[in-house]
PDB file of N, CA and C in Angstrom:
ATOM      1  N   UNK A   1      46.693 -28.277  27.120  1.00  0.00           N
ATOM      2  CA  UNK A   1      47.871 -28.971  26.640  1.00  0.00           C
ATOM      3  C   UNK A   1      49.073 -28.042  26.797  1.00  0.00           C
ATOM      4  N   UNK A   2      50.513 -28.677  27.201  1.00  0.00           N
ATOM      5  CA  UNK A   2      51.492 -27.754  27.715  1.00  0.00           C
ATOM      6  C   UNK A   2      52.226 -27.388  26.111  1.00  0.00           C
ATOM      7  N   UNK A   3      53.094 -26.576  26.058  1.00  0.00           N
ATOM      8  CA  UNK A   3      53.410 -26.343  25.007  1.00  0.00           C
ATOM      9  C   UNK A   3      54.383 -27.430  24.466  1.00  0.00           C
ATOM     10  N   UNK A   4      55.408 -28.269  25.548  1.00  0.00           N
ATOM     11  CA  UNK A   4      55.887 -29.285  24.902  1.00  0.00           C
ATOM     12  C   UNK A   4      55.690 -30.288  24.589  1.00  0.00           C
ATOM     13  N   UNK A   5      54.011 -30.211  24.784  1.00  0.00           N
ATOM     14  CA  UNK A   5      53.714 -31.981  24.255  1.00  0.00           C
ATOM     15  C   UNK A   5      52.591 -31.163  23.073  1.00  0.00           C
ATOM     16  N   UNK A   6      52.289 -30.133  22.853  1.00  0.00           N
ATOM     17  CA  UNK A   6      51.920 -29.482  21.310  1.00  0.00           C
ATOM     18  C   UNK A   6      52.997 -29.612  20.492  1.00  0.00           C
ATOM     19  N   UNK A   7      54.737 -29.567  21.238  1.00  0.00           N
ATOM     20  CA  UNK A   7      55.639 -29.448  20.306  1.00  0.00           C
ATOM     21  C   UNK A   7      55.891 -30.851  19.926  1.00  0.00           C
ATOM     22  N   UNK A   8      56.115 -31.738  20.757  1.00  0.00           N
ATOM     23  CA  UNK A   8      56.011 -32.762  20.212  1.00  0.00           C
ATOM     24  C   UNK A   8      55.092 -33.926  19.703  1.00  0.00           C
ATOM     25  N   UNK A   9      54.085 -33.546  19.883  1.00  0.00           N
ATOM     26  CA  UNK A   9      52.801 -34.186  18.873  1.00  0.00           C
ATOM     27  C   UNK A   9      53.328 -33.349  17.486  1.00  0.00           C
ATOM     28  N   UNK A  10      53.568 -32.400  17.202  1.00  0.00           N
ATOM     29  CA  UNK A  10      53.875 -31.853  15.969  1.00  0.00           C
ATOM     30  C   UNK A  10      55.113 -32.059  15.112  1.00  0.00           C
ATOM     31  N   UNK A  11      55.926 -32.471  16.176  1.00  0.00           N
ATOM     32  CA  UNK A  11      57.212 -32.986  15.704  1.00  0.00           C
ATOM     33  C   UNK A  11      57.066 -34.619  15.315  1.00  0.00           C
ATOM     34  N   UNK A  12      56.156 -35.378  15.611  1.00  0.00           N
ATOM     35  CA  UNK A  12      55.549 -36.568  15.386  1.00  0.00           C
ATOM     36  C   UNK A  12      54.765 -36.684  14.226  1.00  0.00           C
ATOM     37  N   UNK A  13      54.090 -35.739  13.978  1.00  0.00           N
ATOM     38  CA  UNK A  13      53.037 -35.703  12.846  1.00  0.00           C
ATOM     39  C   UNK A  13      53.897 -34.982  11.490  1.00  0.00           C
ATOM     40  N   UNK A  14      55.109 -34.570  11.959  1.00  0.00           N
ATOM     41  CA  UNK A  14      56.300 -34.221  10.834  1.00  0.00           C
ATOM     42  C   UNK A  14      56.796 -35.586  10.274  1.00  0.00           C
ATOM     43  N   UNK A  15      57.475 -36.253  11.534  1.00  0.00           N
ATOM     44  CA  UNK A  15      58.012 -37.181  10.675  1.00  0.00           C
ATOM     45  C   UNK A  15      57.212 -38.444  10.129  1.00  0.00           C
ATOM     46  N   UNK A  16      55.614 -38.686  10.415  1.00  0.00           N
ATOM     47  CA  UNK A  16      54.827 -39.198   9.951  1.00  0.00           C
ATOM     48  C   UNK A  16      54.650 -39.362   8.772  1.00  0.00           C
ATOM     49  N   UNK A  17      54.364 -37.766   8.597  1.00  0.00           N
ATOM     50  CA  UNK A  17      54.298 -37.045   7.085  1.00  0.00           C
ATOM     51  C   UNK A  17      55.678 -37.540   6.324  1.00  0.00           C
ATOM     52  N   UNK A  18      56.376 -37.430   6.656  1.00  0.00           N
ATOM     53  CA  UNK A  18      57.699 -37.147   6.034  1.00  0.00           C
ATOM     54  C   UNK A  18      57.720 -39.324   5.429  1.00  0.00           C
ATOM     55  N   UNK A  19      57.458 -39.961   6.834  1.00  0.00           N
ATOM     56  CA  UNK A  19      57.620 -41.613   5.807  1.00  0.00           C
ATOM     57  C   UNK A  19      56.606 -41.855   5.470  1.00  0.00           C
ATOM     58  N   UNK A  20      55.089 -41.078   5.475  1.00  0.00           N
ATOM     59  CA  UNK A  20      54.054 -41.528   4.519  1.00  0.00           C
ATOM     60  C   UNK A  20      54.439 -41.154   3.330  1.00  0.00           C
ATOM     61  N   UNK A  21      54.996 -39.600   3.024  1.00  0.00           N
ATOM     62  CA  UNK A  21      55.195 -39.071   1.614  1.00  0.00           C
ATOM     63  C   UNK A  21      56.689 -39.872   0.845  1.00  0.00           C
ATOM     64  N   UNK A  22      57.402 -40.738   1.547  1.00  0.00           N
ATOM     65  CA  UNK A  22      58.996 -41.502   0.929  1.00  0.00           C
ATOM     66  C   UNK A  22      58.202 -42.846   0.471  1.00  0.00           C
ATOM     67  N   UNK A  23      56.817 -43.237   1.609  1.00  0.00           N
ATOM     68  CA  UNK A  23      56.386 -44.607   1.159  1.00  0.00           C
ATOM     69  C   UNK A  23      55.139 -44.572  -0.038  1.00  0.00           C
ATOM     70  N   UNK A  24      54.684 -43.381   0.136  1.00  0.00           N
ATOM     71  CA  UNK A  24      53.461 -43.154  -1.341  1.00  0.00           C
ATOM     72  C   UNK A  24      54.215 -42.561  -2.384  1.00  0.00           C
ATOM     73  N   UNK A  25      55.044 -42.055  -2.457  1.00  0.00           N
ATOM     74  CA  UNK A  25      55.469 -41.418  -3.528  1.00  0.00           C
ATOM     75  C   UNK A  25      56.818 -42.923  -3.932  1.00  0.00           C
ATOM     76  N   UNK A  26      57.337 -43.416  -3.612  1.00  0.00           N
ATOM     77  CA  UNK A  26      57.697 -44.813  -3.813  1.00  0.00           C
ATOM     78  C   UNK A  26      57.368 -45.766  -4.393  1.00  0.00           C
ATOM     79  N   UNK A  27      56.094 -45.622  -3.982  1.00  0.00           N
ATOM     80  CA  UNK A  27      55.330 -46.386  -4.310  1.00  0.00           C
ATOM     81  C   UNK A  27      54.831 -46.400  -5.961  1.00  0.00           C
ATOM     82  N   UNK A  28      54.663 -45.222  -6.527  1.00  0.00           N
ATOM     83  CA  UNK A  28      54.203 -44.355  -7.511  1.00  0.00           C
ATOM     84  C   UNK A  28      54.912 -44.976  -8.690  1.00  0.00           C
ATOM     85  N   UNK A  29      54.188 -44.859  -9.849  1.00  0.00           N
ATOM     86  CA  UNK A  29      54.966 -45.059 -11.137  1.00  0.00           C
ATOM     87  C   UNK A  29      55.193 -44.432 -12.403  1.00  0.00           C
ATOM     88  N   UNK A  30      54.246 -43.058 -12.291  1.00  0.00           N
ATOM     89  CA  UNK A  30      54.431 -41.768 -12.836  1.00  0.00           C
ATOM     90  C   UNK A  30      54.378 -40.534 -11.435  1.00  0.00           C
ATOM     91  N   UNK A  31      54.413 -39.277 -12.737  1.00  0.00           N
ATOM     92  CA  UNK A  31      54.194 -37.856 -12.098  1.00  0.00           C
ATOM     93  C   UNK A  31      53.048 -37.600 -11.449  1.00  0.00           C
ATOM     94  N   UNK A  32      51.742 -38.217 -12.179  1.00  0.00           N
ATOM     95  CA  UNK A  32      50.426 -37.836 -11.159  1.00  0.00           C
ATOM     96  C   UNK A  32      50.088 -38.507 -10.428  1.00  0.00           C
ATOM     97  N   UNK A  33      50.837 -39.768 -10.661  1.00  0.00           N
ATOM     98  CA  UNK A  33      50.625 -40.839  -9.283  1.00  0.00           C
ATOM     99  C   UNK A  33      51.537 -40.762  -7.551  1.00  0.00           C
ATOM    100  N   UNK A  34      52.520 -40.327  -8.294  1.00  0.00           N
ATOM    101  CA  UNK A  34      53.550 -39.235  -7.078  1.00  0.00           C
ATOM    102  C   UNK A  34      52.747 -38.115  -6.257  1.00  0.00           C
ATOM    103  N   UNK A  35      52.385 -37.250  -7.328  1.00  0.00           N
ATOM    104  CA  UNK A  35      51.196 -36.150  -7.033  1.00  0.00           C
ATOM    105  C   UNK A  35      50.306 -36.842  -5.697  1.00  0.00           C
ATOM    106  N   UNK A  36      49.448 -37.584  -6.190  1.00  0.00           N
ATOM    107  CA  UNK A  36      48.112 -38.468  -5.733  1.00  0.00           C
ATOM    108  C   UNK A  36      48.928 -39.038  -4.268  1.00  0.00           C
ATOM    109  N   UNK A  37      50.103 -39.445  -4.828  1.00  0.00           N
ATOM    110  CA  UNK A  37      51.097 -40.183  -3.315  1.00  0.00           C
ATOM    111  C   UNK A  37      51.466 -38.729  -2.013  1.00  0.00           C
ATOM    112  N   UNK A  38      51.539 -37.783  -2.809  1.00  0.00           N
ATOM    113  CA  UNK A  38      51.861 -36.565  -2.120  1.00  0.00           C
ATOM    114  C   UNK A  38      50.556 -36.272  -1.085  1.00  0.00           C
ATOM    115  N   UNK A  39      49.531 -36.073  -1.785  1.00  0.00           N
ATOM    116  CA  UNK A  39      48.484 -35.905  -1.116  1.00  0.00           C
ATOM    117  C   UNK A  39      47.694 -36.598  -0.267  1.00  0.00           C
ATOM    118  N   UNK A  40      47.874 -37.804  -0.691  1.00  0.00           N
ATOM    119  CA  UNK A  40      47.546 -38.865   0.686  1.00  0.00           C
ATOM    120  C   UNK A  40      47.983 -38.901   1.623  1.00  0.00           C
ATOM    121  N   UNK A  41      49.651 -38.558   2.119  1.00  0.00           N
ATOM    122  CA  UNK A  41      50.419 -38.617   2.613  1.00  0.00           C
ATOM    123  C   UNK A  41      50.074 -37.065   3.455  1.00  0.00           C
ATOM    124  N   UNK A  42      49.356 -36.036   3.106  1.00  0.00           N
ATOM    125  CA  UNK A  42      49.260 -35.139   3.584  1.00  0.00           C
ATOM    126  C   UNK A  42      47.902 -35.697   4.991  1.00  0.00           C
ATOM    127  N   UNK A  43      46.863 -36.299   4.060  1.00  0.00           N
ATOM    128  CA  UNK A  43      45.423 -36.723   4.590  1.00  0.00           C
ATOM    129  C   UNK A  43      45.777 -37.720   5.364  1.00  0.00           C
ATOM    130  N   UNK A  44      46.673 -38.880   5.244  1.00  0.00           N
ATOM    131  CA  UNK A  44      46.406 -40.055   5.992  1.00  0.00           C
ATOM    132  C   UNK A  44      45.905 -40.441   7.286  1.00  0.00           C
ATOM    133  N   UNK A  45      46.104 -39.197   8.403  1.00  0.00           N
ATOM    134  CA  UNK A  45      45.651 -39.232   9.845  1.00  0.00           C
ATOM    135  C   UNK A  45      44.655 -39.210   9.814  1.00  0.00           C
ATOM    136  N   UNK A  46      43.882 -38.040   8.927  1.00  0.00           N
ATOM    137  CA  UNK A  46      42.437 -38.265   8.817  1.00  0.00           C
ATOM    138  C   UNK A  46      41.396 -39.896   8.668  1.00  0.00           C
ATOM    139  N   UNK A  47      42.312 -40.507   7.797  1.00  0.00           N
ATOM    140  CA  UNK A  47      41.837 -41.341   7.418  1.00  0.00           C
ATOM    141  C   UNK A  47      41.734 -42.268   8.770  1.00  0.00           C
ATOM    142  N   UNK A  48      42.992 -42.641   9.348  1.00  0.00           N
ATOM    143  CA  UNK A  48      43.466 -43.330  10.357  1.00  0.00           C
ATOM    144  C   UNK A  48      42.117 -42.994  11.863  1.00  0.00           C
ATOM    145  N   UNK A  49      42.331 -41.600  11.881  1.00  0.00           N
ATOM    146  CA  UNK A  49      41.323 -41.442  13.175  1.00  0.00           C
ATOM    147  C   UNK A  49      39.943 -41.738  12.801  1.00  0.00           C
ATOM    148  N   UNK A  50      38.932 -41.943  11.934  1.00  0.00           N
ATOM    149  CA  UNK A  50      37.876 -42.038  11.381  1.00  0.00           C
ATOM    150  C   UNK A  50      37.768 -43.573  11.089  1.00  0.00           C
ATOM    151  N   UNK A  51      38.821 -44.586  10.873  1.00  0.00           N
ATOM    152  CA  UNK A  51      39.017 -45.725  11.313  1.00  0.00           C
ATOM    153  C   UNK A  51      39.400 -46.186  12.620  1.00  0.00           C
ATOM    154  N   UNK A  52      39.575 -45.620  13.248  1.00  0.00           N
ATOM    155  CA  UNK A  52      39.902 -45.440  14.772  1.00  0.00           C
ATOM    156  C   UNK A  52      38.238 -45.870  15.910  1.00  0.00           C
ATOM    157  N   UNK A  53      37.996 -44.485  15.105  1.00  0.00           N
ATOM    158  CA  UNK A  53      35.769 -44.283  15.675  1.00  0.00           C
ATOM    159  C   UNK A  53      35.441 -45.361  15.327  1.00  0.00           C
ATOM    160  N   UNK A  54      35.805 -45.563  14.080  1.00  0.00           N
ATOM    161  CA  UNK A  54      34.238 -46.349  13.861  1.00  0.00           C
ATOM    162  C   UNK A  54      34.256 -47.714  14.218  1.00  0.00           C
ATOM    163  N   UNK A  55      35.627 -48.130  14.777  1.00  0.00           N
ATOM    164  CA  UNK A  55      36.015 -49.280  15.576  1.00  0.00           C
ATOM    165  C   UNK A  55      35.147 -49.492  16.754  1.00  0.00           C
ATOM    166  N   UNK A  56      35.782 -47.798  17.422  1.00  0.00           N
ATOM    167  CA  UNK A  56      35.797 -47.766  19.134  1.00  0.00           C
ATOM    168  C   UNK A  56      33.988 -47.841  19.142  1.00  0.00           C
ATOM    169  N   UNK A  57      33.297 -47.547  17.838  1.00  0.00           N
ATOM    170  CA  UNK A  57      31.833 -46.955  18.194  1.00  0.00           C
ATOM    171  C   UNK A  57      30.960 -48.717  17.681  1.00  0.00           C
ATOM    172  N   UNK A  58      31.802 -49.834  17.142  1.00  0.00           N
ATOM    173  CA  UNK A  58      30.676 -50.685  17.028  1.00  0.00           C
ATOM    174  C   UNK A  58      30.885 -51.450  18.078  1.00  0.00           C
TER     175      UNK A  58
END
């Protein structure tokens, strides 16, 4: 992989991050639910590619 498409897959997965954590933490209606919104927002790709497989694999 060349270095500018590492830079911009990373610059992609910034601003990903950036409207998962405005739309979970938004979402939220206390402090630990913000928290909980924070951290999903960190994981969500994970989640996304592992729903991805198990598509491409049935």
């Amino acid at each position: 992989m060349s270095k500018s498409s590492t830079a911009s897959t990373g610059g992609f997965y910034f601003l990903a991050f950036i409207g998962a954590a405005v739309y979970f933490i938004g979402q939220s209606t206390d402090f630990w639910s913000g928290v909980v919104g924070f951290l999903k927002a960190l994981v969500w790709p994970a989640f996304l590619v592992y729903e991805i497989l198990v598509t491409l694999s049935a």
